[in-house]
N, C-alpha and C. Protein backbone atom coordinates (compact mmCIF):
# COMPACT_ATOMS: atom_id res chain seq x y z
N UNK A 1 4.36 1.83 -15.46
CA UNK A 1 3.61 2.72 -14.59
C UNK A 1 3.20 1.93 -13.34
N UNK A 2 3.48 2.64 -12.14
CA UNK A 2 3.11 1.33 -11.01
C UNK A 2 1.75 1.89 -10.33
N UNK A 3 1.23 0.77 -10.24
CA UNK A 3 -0.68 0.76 -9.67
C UNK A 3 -0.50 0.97 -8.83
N UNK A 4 -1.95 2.33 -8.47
CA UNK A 4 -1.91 2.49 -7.32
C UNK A 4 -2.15 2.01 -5.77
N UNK A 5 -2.41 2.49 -4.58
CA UNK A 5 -2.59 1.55 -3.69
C UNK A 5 -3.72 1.02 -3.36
N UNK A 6 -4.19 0.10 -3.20
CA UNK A 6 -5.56 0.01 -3.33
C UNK A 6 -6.05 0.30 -1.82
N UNK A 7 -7.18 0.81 -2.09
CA UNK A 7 -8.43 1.61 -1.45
C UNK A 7 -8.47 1.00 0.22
N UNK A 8 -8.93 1.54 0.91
CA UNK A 8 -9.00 0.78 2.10
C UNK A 8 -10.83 0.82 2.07
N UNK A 9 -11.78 0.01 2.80
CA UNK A 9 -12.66 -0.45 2.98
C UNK A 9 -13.60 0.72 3.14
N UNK A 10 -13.15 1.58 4.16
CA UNK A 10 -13.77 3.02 4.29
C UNK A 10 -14.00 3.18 3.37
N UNK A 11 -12.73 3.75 2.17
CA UNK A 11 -13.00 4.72 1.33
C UNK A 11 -13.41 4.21 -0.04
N UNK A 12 -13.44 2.90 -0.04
CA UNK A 12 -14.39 2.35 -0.69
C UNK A 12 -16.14 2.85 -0.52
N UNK A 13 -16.05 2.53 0.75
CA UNK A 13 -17.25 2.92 1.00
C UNK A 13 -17.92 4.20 0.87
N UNK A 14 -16.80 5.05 1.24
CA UNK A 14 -17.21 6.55 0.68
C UNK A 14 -17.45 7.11 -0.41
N UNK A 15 -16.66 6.03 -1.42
CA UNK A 15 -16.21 6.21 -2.66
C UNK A 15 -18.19 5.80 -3.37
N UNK A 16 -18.43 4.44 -3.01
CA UNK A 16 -19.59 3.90 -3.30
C UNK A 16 -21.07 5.01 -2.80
N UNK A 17 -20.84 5.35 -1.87
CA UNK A 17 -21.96 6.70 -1.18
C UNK A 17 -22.01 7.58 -1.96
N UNK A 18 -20.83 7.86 -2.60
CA UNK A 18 -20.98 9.61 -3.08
C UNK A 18 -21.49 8.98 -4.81
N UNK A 19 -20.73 7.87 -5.05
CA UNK A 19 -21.47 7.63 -6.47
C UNK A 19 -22.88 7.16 -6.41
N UNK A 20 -23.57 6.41 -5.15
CA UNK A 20 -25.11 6.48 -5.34
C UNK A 20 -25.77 7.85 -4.78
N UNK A 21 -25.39 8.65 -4.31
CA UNK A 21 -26.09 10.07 -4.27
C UNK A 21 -25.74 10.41 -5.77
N UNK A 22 -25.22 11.01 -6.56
CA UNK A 22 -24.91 11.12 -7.71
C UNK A 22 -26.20 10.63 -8.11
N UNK A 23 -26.16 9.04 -8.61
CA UNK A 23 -27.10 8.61 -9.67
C UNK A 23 -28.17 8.53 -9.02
N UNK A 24 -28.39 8.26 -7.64
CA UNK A 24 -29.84 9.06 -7.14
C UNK A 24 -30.34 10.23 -7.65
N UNK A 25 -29.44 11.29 -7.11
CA UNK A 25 -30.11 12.56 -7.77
C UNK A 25 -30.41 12.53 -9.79
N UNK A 26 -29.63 12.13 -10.50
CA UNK A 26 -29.42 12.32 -11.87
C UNK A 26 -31.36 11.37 -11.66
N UNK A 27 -30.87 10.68 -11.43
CA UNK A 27 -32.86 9.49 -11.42
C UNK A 27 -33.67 10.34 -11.00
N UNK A 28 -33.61 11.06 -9.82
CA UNK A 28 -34.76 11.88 -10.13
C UNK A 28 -34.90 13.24 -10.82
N UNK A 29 -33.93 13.48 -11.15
CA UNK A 29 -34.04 14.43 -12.44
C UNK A 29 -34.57 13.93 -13.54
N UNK A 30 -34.13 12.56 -14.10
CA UNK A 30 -34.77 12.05 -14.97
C UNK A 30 -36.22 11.65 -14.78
N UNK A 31 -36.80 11.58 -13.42
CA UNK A 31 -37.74 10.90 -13.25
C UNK A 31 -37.97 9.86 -13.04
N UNK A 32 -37.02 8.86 -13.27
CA UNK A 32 -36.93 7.39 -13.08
C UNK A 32 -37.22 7.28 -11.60
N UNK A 33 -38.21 6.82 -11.11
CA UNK A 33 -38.44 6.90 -9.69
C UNK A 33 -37.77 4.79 -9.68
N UNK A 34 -38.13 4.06 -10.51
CA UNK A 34 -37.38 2.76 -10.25
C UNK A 34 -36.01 2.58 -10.07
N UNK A 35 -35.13 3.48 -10.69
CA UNK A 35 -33.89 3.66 -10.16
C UNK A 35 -33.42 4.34 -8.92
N UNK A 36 -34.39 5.62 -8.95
CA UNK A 36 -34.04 6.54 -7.89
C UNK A 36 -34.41 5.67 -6.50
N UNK A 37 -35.16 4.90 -6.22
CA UNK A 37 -35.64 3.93 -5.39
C UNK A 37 -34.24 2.77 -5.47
N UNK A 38 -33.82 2.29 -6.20
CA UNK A 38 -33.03 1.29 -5.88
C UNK A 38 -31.48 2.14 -5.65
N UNK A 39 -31.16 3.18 -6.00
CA UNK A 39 -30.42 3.90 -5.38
C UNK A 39 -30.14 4.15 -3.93
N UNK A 40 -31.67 4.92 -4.01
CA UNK A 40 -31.73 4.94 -2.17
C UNK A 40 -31.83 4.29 -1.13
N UNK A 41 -31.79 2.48 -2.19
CA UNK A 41 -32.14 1.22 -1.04
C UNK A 41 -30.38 0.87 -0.81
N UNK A 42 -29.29 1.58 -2.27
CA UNK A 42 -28.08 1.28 -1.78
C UNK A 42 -27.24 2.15 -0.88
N UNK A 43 -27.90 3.47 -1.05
CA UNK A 43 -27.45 4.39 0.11
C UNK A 43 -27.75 4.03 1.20
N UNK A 44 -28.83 3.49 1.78
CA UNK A 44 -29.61 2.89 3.00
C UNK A 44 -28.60 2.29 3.53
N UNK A 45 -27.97 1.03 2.31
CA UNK A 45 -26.88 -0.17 3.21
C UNK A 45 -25.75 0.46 3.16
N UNK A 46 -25.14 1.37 2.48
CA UNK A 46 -23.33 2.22 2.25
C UNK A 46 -23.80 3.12 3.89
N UNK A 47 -25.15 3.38 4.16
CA UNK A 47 -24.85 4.25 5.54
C UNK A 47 -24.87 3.16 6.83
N UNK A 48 -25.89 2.31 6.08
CA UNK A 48 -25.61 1.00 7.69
C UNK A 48 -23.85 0.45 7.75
N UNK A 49 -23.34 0.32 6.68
CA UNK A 49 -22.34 -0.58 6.83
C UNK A 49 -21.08 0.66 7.15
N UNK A 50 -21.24 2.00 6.61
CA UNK A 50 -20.20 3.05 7.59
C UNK A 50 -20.32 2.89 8.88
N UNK A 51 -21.69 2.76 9.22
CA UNK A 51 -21.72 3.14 10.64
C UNK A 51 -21.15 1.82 11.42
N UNK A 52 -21.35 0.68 10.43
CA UNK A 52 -20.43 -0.34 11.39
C UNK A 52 -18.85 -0.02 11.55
N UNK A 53 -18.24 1.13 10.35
CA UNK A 53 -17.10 0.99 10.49
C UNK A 53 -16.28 2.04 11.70
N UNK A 54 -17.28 2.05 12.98
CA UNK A 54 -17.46 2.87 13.87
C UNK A 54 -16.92 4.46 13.92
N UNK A 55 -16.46 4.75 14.60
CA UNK A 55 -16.26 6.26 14.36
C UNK A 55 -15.28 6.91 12.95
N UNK A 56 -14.42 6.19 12.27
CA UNK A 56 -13.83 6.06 11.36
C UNK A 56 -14.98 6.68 9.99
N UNK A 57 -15.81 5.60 10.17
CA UNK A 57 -16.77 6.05 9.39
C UNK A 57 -18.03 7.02 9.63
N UNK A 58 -18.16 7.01 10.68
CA UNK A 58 -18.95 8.81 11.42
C UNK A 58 -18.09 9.62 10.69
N UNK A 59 -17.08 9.85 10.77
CA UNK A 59 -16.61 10.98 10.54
C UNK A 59 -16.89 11.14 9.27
N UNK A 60 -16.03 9.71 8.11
CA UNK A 60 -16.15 10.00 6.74
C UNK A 60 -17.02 10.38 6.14
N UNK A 61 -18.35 9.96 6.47
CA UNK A 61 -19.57 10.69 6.15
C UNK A 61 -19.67 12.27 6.69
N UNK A 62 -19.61 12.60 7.61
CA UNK A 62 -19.21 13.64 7.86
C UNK A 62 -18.61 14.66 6.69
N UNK A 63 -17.89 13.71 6.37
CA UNK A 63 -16.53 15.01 5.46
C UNK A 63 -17.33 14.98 4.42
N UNK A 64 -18.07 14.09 3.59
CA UNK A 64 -18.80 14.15 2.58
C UNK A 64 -20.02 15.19 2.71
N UNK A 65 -20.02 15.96 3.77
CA UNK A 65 -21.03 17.06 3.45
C UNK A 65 -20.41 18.01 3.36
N UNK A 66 -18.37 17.85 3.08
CA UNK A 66 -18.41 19.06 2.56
C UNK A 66 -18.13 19.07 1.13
N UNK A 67 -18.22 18.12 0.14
CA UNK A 67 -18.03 17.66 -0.99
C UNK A 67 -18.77 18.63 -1.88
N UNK A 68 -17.59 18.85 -3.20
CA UNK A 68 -18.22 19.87 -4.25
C UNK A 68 -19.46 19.40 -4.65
N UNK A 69 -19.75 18.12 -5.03
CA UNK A 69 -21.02 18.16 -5.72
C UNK A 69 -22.02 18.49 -4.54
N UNK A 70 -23.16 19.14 -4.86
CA UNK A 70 -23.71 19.13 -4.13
C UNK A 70 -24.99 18.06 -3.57
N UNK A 71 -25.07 17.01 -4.51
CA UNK A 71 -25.76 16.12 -4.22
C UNK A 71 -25.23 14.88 -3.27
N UNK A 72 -24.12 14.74 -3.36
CA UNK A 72 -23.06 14.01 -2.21
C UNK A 72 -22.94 15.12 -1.01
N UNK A 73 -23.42 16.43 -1.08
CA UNK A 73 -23.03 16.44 0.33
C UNK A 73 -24.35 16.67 0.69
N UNK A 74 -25.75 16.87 0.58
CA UNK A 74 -26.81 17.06 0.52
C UNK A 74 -27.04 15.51 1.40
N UNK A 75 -27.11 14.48 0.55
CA UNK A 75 -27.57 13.40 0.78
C UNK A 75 -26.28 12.59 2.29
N UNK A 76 -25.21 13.21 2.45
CA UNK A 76 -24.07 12.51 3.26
C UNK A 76 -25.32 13.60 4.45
N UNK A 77 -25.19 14.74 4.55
CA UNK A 77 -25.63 15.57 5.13
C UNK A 77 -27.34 15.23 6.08
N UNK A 78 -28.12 14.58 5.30
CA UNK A 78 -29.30 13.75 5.42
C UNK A 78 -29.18 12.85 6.20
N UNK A 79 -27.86 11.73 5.90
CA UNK A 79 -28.06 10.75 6.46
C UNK A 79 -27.04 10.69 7.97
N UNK A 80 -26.31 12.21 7.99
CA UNK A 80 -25.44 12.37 9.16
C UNK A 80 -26.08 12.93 10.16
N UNK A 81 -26.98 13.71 10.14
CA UNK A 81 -27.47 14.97 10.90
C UNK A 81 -27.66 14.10 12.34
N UNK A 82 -27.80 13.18 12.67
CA UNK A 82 -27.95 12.98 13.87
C UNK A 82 -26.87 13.16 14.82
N UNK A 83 -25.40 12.81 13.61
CA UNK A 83 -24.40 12.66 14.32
C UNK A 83 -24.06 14.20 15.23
N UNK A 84 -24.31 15.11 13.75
CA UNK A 84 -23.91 16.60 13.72
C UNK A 84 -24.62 17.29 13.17
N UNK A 85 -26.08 17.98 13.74
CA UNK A 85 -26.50 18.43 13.30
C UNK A 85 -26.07 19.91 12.78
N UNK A 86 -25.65 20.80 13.30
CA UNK A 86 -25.06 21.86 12.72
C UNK A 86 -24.19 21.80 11.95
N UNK A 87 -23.23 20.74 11.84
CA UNK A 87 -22.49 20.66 10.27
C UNK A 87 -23.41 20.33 8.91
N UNK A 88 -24.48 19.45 9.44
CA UNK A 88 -25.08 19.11 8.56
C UNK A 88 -26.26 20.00 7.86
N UNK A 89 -26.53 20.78 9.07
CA UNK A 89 -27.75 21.45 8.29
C UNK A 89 -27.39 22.82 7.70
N UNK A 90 -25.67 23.30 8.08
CA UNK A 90 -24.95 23.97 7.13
C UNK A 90 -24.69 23.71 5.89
N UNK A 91 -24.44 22.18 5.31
CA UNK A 91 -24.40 21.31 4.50
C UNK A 91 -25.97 21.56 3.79
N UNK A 92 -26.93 21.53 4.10
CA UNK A 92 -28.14 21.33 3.58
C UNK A 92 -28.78 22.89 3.80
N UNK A 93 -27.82 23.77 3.85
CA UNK A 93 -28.45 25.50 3.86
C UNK A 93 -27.83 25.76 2.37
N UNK A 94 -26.40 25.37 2.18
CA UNK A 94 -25.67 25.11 0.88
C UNK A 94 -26.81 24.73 -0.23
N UNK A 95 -26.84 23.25 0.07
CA UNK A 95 -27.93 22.53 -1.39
C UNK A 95 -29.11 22.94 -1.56
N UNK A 96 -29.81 23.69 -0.27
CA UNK A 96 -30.49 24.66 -0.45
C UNK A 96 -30.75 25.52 -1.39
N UNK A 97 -29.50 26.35 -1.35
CA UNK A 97 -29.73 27.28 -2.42
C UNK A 97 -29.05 27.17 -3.99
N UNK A 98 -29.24 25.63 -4.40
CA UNK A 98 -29.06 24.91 -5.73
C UNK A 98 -30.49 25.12 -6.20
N UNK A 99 -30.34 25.66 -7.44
CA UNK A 99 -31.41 25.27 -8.52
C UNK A 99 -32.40 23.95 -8.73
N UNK A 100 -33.69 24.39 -8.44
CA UNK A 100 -34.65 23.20 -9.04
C UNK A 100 -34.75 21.93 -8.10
N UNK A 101 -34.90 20.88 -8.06
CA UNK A 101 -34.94 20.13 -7.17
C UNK A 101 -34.32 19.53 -5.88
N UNK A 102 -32.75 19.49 -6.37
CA UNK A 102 -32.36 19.52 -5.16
C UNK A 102 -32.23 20.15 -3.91
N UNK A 103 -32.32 21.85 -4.63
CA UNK A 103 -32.53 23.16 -3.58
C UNK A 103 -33.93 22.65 -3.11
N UNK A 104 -34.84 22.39 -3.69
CA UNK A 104 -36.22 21.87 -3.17
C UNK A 104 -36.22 20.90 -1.86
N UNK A 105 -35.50 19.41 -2.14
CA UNK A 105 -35.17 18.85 -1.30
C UNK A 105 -34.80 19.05 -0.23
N UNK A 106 -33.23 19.76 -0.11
CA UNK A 106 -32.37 20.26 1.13
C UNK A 106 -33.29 21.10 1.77
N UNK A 107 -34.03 21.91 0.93
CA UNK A 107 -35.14 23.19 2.08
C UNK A 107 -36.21 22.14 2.77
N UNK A 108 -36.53 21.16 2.30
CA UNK A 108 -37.60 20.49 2.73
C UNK A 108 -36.98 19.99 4.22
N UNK A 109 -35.87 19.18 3.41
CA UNK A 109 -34.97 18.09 4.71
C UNK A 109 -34.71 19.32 6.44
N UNK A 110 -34.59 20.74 5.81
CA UNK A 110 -34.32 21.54 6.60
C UNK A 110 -35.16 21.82 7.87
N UNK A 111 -36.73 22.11 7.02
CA UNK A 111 -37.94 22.39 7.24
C UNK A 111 -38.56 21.18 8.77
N UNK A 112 -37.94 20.13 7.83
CA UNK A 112 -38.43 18.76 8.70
C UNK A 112 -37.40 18.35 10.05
N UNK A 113 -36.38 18.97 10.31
CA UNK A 113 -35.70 19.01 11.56
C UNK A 113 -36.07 19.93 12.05
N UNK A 114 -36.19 21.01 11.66
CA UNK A 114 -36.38 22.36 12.51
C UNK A 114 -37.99 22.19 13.09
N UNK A 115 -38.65 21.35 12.33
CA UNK A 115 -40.39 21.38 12.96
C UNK A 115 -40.23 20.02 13.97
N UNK A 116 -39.13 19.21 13.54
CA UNK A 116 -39.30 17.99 14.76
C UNK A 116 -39.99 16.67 13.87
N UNK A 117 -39.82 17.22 12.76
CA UNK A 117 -40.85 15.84 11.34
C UNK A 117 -39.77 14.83 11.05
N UNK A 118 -38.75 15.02 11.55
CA UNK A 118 -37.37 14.23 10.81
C UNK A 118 -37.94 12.98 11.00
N UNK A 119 -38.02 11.98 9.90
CA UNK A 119 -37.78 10.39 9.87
C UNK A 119 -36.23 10.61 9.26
N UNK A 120 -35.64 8.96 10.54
CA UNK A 120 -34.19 8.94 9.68
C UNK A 120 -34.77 7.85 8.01
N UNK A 121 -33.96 8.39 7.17
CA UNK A 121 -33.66 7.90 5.96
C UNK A 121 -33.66 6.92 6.01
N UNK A 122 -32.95 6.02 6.43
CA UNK A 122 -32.18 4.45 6.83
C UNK A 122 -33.45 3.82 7.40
């Protein structure tokens, strides 16, 4: 069976983003606020180090708000909105209307651009 090709740096990186939104969100479902915290300190650096990978990686984040789960595109969506805000807060009208906390979240994140409250994440 021949291996596949390996990953290029980006999509590593994209690859690494969408799995700490994931176990971010699952942590605070669980409640684990010590994980959910060291989660969001690795999303912090997967969004500094896209953005070094200059527009290449604008975009890729980008595309991750249109991702099925909705917690990868919720959280890609969060940390893009500056780039694009109308993709993004389409992205976060979506996770919006998810059940229970994360719909909680995305309405909040919504709430806080539209009033001018936005702190970036990062």
């Amino acid at each position: 069976m021949p291996t596949p090709p390996p990953h290029s740096r980006l999509e590593l990186l994209l690859l690494r983003f969408a799995t700490a939104a994931r176990a971010h969100h699952e942590a605070l479902e669980e409640m684990d606020a010590g994980h959910a915290n060291a989660h969001a300190r690795v999303i912090a650096g997967l969004h500094a180090a896209l953005l070094r990978e200059g527009q290449a990686g604008r975009d890729g984040l980008l595309a991750l708000t249109d991702a099925d789960s909705p917690a990868v595109a919720g959280m890609a969506a969060v940390y893009a909105i500056r780039l694009d805000p109308p993709r993004c807060l389409a992205a976060l009208h979506r996770v919006a209307a998810e059940p229970g906390l994360l719909g909680f979240r995305a309405s909040v994140a919504i709430q806080r651009w539209e009033t001018g409250e936005w702190e970036d994440p990062a």
